[in-house]
C-alpha atoms as a PDB file:
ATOM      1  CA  UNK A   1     142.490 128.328  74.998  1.00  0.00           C
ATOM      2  CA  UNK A   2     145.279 130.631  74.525  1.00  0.00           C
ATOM      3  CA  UNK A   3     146.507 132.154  71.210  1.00  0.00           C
ATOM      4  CA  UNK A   4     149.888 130.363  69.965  1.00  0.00           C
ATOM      5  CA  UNK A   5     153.119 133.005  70.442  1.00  0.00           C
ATOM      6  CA  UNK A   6     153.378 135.539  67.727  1.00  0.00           C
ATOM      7  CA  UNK A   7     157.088 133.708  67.137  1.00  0.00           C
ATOM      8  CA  UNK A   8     159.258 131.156  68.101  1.00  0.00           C
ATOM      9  CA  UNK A   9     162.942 130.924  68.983  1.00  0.00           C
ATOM     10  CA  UNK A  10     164.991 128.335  66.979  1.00  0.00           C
ATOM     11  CA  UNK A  11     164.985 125.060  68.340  1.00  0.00           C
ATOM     12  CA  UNK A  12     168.126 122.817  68.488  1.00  0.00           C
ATOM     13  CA  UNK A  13     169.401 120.488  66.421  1.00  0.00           C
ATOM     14  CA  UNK A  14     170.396 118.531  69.275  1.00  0.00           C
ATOM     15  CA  UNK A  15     166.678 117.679  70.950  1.00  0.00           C
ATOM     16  CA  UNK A  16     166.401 114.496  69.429  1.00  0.00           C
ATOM     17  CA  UNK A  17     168.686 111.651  70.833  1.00  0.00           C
ATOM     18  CA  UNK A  18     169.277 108.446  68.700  1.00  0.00           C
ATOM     19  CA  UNK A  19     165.940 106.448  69.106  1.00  0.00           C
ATOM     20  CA  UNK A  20     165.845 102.072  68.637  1.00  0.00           C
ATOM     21  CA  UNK A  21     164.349 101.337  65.253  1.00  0.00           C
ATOM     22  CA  UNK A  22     160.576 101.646  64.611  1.00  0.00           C
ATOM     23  CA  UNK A  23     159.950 104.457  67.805  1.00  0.00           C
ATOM     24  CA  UNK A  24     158.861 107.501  66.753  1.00  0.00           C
ATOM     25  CA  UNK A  25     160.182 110.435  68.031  1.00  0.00           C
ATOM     26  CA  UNK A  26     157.465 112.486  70.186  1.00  0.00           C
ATOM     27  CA  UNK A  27     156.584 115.714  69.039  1.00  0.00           C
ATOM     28  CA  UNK A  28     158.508 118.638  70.895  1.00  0.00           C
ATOM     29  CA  UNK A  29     155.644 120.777  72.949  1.00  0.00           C
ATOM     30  CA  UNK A  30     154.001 123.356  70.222  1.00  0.00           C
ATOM     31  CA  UNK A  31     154.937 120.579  67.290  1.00  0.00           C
ATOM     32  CA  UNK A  32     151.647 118.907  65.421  1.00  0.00           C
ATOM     33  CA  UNK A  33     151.819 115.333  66.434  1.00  0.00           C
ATOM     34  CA  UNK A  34     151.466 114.454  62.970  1.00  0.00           C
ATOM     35  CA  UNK A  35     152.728 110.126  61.828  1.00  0.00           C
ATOM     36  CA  UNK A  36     156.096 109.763  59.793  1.00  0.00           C
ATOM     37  CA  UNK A  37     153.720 107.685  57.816  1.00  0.00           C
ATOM     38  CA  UNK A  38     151.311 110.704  56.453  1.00  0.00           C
ATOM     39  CA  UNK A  39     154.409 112.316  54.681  1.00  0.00           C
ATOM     40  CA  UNK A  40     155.011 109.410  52.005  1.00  0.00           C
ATOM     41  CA  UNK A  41     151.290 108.686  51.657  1.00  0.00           C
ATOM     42  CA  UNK A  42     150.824 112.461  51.366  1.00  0.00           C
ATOM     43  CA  UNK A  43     153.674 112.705  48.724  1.00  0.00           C
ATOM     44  CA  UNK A  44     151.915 109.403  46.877  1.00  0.00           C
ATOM     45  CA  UNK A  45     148.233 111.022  47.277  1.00  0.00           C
ATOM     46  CA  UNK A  46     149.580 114.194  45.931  1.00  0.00           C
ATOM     47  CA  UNK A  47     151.183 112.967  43.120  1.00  0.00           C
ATOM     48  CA  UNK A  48     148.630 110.792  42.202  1.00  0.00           C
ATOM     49  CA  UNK A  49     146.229 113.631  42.297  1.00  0.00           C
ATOM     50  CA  UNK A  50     148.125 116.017  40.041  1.00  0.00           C
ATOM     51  CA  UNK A  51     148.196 112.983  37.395  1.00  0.00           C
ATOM     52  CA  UNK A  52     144.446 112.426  37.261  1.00  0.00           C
ATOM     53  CA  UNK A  53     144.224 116.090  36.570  1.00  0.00           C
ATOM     54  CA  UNK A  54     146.700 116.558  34.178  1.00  0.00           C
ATOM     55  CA  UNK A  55     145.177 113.321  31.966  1.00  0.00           C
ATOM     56  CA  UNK A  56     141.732 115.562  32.502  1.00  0.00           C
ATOM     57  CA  UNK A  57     143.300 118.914  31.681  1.00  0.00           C
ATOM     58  CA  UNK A  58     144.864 117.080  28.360  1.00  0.00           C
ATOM     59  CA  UNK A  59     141.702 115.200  27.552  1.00  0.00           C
ATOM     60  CA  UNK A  60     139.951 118.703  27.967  1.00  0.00           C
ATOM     61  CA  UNK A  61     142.709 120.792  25.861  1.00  0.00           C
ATOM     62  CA  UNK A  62     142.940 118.359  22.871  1.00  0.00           C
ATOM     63  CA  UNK A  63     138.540 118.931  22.550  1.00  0.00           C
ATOM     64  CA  UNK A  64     139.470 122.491  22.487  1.00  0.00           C
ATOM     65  CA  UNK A  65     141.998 121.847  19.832  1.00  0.00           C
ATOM     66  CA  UNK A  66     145.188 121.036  21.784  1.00  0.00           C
ATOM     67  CA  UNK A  67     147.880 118.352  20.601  1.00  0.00           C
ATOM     68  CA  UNK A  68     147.350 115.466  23.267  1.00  0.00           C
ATOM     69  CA  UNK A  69     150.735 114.304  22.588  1.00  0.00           C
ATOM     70  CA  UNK A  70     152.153 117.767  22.405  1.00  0.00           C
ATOM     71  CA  UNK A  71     150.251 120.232  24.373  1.00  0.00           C
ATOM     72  CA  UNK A  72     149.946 123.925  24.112  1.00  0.00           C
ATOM     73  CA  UNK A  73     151.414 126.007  26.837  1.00  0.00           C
ATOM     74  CA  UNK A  74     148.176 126.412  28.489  1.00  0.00           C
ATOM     75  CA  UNK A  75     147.365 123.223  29.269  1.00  0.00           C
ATOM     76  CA  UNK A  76     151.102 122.623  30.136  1.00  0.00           C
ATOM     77  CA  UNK A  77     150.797 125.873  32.807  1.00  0.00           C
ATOM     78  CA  UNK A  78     147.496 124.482  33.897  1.00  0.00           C
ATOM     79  CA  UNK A  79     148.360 121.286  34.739  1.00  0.00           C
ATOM     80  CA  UNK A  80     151.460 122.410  36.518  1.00  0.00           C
ATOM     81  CA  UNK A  81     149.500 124.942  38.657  1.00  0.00           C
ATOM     82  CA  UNK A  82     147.019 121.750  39.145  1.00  0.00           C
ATOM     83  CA  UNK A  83     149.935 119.692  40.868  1.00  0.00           C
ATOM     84  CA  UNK A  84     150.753 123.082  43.148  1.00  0.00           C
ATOM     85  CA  UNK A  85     147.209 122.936  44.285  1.00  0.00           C
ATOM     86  CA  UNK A  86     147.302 118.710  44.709  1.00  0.00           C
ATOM     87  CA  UNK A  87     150.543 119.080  46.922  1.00  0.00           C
ATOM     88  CA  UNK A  88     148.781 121.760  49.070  1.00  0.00           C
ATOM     89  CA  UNK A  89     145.673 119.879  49.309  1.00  0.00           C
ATOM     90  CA  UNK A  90     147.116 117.154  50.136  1.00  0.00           C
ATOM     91  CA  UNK A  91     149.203 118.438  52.922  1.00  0.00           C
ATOM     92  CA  UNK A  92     146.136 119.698  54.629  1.00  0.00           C
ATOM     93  CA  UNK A  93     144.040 116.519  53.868  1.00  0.00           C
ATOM     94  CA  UNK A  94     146.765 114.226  55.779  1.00  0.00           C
ATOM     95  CA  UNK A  95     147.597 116.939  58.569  1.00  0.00           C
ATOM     96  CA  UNK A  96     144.112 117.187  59.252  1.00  0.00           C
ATOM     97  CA  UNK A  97     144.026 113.363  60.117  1.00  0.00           C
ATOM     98  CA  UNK A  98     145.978 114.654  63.714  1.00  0.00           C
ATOM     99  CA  UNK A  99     143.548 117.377  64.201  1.00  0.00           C
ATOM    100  CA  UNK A 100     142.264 120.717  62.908  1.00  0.00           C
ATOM    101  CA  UNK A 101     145.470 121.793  61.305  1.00  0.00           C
ATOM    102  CA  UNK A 102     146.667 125.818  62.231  1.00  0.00           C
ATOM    103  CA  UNK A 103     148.691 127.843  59.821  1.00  0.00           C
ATOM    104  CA  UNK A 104     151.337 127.840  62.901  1.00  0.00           C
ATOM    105  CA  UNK A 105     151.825 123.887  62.610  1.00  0.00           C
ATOM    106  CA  UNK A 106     153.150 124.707  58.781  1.00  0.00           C
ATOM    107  CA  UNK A 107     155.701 127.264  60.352  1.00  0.00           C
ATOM    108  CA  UNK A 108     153.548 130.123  58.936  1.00  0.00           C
ATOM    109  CA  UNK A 109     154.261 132.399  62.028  1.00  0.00           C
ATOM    110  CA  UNK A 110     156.446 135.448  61.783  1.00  0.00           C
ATOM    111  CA  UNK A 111     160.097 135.549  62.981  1.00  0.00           C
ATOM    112  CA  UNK A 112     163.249 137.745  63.642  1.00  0.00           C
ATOM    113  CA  UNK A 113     163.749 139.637  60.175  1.00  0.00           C
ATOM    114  CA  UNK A 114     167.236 140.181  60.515  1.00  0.00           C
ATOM    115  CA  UNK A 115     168.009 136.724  62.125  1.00  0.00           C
ATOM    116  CA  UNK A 116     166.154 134.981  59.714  1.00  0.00           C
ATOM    117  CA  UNK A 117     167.535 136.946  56.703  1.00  0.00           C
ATOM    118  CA  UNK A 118     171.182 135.828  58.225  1.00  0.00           C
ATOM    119  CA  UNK A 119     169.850 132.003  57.588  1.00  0.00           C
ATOM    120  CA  UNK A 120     168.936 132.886  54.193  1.00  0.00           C
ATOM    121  CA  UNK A 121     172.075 133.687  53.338  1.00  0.00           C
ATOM    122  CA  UNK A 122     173.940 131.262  55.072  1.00  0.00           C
ATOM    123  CA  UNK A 123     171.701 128.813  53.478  1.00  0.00           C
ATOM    124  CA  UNK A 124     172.112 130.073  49.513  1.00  0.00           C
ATOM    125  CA  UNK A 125     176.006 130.738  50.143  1.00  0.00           C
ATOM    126  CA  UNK A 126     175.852 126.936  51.269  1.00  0.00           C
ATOM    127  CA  UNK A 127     173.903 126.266  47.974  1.00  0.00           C
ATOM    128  CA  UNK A 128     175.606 128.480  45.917  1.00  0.00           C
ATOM    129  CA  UNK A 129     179.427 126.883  46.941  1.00  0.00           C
ATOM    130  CA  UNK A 130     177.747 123.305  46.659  1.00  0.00           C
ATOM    131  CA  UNK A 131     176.543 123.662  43.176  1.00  0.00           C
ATOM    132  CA  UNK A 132     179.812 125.239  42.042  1.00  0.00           C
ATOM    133  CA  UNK A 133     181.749 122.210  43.125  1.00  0.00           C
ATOM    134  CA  UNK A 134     179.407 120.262  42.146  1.00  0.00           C
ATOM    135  CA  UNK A 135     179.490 121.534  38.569  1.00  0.00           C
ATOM    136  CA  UNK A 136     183.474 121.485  38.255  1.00  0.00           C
ATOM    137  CA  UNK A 137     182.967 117.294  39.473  1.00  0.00           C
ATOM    138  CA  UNK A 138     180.230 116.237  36.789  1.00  0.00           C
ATOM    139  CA  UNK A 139     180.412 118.969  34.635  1.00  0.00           C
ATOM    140  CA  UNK A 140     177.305 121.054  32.913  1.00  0.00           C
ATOM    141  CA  UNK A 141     174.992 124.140  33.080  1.00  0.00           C
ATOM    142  CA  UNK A 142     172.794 124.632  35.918  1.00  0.00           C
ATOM    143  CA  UNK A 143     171.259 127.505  34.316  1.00  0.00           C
ATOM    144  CA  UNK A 144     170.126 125.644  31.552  1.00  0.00           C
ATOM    145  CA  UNK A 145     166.552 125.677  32.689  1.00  0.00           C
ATOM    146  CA  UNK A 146     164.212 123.116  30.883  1.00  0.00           C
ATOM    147  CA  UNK A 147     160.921 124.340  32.308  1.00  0.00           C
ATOM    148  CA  UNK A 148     160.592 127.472  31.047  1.00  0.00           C
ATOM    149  CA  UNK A 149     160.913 126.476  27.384  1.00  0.00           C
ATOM    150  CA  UNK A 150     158.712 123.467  28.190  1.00  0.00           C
ATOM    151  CA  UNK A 151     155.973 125.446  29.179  1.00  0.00           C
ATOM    152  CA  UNK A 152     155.923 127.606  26.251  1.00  0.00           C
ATOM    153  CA  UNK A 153     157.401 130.493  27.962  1.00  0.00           C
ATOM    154  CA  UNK A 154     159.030 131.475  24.587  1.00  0.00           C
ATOM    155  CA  UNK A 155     155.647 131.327  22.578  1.00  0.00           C
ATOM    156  CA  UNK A 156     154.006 134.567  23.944  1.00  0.00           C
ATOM    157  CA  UNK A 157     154.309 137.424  25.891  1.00  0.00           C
ATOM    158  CA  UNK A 158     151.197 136.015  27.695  1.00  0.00           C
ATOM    159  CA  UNK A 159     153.049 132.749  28.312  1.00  0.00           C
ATOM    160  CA  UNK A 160     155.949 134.288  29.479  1.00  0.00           C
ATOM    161  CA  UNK A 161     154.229 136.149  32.491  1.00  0.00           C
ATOM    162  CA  UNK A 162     151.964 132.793  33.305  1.00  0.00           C
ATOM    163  CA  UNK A 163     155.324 130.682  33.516  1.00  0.00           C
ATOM    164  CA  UNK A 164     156.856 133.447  35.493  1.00  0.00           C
ATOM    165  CA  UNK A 165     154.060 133.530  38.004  1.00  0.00           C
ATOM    166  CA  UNK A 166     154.223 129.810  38.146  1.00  0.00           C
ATOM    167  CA  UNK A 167     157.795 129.331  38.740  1.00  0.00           C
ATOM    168  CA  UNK A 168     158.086 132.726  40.732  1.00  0.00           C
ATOM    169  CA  UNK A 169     155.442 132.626  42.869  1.00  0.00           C
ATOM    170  CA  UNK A 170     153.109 129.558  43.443  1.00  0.00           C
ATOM    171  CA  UNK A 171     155.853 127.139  43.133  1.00  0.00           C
ATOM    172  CA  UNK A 172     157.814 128.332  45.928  1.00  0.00           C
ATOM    173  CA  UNK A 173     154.560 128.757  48.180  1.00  0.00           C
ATOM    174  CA  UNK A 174     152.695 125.257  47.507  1.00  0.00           C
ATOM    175  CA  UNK A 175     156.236 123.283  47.479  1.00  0.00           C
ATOM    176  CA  UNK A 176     157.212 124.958  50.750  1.00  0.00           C
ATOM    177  CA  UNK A 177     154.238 124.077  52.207  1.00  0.00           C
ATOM    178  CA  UNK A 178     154.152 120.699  51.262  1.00  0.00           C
ATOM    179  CA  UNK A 179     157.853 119.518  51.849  1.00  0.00           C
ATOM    180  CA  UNK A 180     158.791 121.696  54.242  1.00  0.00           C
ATOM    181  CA  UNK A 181     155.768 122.646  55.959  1.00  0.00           C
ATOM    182  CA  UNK A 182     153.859 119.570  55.981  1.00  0.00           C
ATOM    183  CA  UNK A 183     156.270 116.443  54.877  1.00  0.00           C
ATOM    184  CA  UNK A 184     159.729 117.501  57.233  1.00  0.00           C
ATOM    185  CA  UNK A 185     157.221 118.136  59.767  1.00  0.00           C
ATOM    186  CA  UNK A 186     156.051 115.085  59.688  1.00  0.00           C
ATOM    187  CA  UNK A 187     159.179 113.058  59.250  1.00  0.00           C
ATOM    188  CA  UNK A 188     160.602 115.170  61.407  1.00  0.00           C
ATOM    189  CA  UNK A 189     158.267 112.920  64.955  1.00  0.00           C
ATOM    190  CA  UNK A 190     160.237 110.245  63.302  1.00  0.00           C
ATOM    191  CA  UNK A 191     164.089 110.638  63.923  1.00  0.00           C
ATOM    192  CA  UNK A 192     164.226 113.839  64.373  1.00  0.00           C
ATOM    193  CA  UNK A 193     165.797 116.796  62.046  1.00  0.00           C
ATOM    194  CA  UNK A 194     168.559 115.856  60.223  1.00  0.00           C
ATOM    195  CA  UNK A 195     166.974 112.563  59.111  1.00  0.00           C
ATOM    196  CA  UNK A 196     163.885 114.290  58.216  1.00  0.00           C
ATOM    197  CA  UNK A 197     165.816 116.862  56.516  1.00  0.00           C
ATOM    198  CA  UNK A 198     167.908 114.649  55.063  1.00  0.00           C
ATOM    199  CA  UNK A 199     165.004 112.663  53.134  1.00  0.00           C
ATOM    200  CA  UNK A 200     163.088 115.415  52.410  1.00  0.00           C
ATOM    201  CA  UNK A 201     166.110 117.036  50.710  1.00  0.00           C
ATOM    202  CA  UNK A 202     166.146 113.978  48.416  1.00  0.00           C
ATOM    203  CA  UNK A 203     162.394 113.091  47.865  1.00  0.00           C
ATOM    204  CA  UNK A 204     163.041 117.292  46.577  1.00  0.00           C
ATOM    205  CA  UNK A 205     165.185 117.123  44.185  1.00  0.00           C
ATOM    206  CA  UNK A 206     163.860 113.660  42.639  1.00  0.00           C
ATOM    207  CA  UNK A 207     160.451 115.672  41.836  1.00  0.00           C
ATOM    208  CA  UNK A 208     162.335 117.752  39.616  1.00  0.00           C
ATOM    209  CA  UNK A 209     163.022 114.952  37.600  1.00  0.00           C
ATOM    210  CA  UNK A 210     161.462 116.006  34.555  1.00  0.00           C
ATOM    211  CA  UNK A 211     162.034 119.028  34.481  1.00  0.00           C
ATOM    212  CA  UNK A 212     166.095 119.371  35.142  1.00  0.00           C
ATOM    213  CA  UNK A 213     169.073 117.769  33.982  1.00  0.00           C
ATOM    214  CA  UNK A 214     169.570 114.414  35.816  1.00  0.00           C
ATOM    215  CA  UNK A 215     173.068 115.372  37.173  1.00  0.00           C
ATOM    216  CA  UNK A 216     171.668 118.966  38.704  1.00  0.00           C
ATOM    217  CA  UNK A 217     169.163 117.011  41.109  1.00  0.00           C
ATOM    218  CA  UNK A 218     171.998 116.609  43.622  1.00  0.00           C
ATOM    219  CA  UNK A 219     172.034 120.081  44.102  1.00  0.00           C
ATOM    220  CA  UNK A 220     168.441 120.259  43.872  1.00  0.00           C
ATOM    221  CA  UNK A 221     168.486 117.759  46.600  1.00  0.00           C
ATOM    222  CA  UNK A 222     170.888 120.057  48.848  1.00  0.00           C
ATOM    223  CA  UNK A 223     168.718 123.293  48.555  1.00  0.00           C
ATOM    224  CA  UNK A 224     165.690 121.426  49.782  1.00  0.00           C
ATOM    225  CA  UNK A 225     168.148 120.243  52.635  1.00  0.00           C
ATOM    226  CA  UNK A 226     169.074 123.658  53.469  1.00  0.00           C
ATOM    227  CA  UNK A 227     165.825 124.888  53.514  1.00  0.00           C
ATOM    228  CA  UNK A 228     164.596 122.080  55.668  1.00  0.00           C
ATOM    229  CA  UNK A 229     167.543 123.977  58.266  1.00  0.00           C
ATOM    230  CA  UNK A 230     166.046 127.007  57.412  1.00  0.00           C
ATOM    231  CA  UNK A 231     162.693 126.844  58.644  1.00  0.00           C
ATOM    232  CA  UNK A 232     164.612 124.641  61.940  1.00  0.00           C
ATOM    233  CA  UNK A 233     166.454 127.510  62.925  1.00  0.00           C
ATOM    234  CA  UNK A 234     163.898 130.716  61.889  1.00  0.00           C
ATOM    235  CA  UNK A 235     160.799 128.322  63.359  1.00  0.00           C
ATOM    236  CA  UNK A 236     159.096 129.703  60.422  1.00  0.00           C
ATOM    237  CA  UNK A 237     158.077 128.698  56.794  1.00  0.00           C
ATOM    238  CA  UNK A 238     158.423 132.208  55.417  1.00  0.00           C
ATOM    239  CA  UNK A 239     161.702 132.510  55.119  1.00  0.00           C
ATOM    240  CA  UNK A 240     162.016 129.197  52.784  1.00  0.00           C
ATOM    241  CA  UNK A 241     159.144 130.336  50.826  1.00  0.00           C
ATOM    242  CA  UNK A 242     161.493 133.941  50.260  1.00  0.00           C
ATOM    243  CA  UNK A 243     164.604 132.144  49.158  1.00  0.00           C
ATOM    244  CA  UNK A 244     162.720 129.508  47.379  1.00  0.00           C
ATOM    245  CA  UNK A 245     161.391 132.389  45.551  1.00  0.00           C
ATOM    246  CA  UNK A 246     164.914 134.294  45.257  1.00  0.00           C
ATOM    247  CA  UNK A 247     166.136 131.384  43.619  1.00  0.00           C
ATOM    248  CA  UNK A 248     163.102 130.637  41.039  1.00  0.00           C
ATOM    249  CA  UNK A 249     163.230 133.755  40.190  1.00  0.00           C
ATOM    250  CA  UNK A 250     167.124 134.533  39.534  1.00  0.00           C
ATOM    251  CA  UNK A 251     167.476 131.317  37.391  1.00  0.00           C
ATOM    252  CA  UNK A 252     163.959 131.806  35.594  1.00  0.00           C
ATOM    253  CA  UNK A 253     165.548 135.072  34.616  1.00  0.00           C
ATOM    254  CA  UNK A 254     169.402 133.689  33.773  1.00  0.00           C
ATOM    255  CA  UNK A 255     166.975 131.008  31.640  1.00  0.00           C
ATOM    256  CA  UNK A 256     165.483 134.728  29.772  1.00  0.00           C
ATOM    257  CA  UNK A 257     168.853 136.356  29.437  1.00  0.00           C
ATOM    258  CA  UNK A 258     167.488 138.603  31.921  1.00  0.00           C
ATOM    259  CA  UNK A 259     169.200 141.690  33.874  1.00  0.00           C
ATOM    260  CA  UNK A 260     167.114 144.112  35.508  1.00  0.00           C
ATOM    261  CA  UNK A 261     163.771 142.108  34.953  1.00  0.00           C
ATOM    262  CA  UNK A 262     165.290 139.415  37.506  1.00  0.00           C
ATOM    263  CA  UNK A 263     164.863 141.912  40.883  1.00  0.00           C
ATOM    264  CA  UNK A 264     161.811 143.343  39.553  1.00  0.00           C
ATOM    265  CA  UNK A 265     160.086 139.920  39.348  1.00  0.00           C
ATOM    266  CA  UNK A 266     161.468 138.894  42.338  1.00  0.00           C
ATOM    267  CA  UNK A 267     160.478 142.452  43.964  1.00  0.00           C
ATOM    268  CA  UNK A 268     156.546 141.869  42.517  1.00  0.00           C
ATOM    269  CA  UNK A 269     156.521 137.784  43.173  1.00  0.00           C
ATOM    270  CA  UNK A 270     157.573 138.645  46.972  1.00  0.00           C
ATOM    271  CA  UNK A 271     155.072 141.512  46.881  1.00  0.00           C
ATOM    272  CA  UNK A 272     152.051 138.613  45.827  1.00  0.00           C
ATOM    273  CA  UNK A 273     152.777 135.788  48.085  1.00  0.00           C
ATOM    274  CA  UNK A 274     153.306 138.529  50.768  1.00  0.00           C
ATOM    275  CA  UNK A 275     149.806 139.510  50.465  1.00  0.00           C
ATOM    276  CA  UNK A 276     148.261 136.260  49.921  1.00  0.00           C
ATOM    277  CA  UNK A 277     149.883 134.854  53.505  1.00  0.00           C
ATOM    278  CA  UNK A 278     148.072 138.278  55.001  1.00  0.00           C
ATOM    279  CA  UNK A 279     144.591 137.408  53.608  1.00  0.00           C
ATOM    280  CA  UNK A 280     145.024 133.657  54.281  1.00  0.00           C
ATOM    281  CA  UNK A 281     146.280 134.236  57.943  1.00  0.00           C
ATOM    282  CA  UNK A 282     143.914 136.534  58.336  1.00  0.00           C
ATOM    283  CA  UNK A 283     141.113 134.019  57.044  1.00  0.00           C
ATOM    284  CA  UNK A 284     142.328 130.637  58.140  1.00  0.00           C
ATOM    285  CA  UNK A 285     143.223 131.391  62.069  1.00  0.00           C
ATOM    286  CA  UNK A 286     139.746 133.075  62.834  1.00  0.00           C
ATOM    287  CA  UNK A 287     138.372 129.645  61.438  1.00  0.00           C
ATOM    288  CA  UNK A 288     140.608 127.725  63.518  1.00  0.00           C
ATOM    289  CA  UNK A 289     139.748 129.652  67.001  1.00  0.00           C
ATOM    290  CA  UNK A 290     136.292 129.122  66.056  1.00  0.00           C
ATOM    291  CA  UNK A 291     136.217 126.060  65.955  1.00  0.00           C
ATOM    292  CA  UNK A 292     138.280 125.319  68.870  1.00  0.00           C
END
């Protein structure tokens, strides 16, 4: 069984023609033939998931002294880092209904640097003029970030580097592996990319319901769009995971009244997911030929 290629060139937009309702789409050679159908029960099963955990993680903070009603910032960060792990959980639980899932089905495979970082900023610029119009139509602050104060980044220095971790780091890894390396990719066998992009752009920015300003979820919305095009035209997840991260961590530190903190947690965020995809590459596709 040979080894899958080291990278991938982009693939078109145009490879999927207009198919009669309720056909799937077949999945382009090299594609996981994962069904449309796993992505929303996925999302559900995830979701669910992270809610029985965060009613134990309460249950278990107000015995140690926690509000129940109003929690401390640990059990806040906690259960927020237990919804990462649902969404990646449950993107390998449902994937794995298809087959023994490969870190290459997820689009974590390298690509052109210099092409990809040409996306990237393509894709924020795209963002970036979006959100600006945006804002002049409703009105507003985007960079009036609810999160951070939510979970008690404010209370402690301690806090403050937990939240940043969070937001910087294992946000932009577990919710780029879910949405766009698991749920597009699914959706994706369905109608093909814009569609799938399309949805998952939405289905992204209603998740961050509770935690932004109703009338900045449009944008929201858009950035998981453009990301979705992203990993379509790199063939790879890492370079959504980078500007995911980018943009966590410029508005975490707009949110701090930050300057020259902002590239330095950027620089060390991109440092740690950088060496946690070499360790879990280096893990998870020796299991996979192993087993094949």
């Amino acid at each position: 069984m040979s080894s899958p290629p080291s990278s991938v060139p982009p693939p078109s937009f145009g490879t999927a023609p207009e198919l009669p309702a309720g056909v799937e789409r077949p999945a382009r050679a090299g594609e996981p033939g994962w069904r449309p159908w796993t992505a929303w029960v996925g999302l559900v099963a995830a979701f669910g998931a992270a809610l029985v955990a965060a009613l134990v993680i309460g249950v278990g903070g107000a015995i140690a002294g926690s509000s129940f009603s109003d929690p401390t910032p640990a059990v806040n960060i906690v259960a927020t880092m237990a919804q990462d792990v649902c969404l990646v959980a449950a993107a390998l639980l449902f994937a794995g209904l298809a087959g023994r899932p490969r870190p290459v089905d997820f689009g974590l495979r390298p690509t052109h640097p210099w092409r990809a970082l040409g996306w990237m900023v393509l894709a924020f610029a795209a963002f970036f003029v979006f959100t600006a119009v945006w804002v002049k139509i409703v009105g507003g602050d985007p960079s009036d970030e609810k999160l951070p104060e939510e979970l008690g980044a404010d209370d402690s220095t301690v806090a403050l580097l937990a939240v940043a971790f969070l937001v910087a780091v294992v946000a932009p890894v577990a919710e780029e592996f879910f949405f766009r390396g698991f749920f597009y990719g699914a959706l994706r066998n369905w109608r093909g990319v814009v569609p799938a992009a399309l949805l998952t752009g939405l289905v992204f920015g209603a998740i961050h319901a509770g935690s932004t300003d109703v009338e900045f979820l449009v944008p929201l919305a858009f950035f998981g769009f453009a990301l979705c095009l992203l990993r379509e035209r790199t063939g790879s997840l890492y370079p959504c995971i980078v500007l995911h991260c980018a943009n966590n961590s410029l508005a975490f530190g707009i949110s701090q009244e930050w300057t020259w903190q902002i590239p330095v947690l950027f620089g060390v965020s991109l440092t740690i997911i950088s060496l946690g995809a070499l360790l879990v590459r280096a893990r998870w596709e020796p299991a996979v030929a192993a087993a094949a």
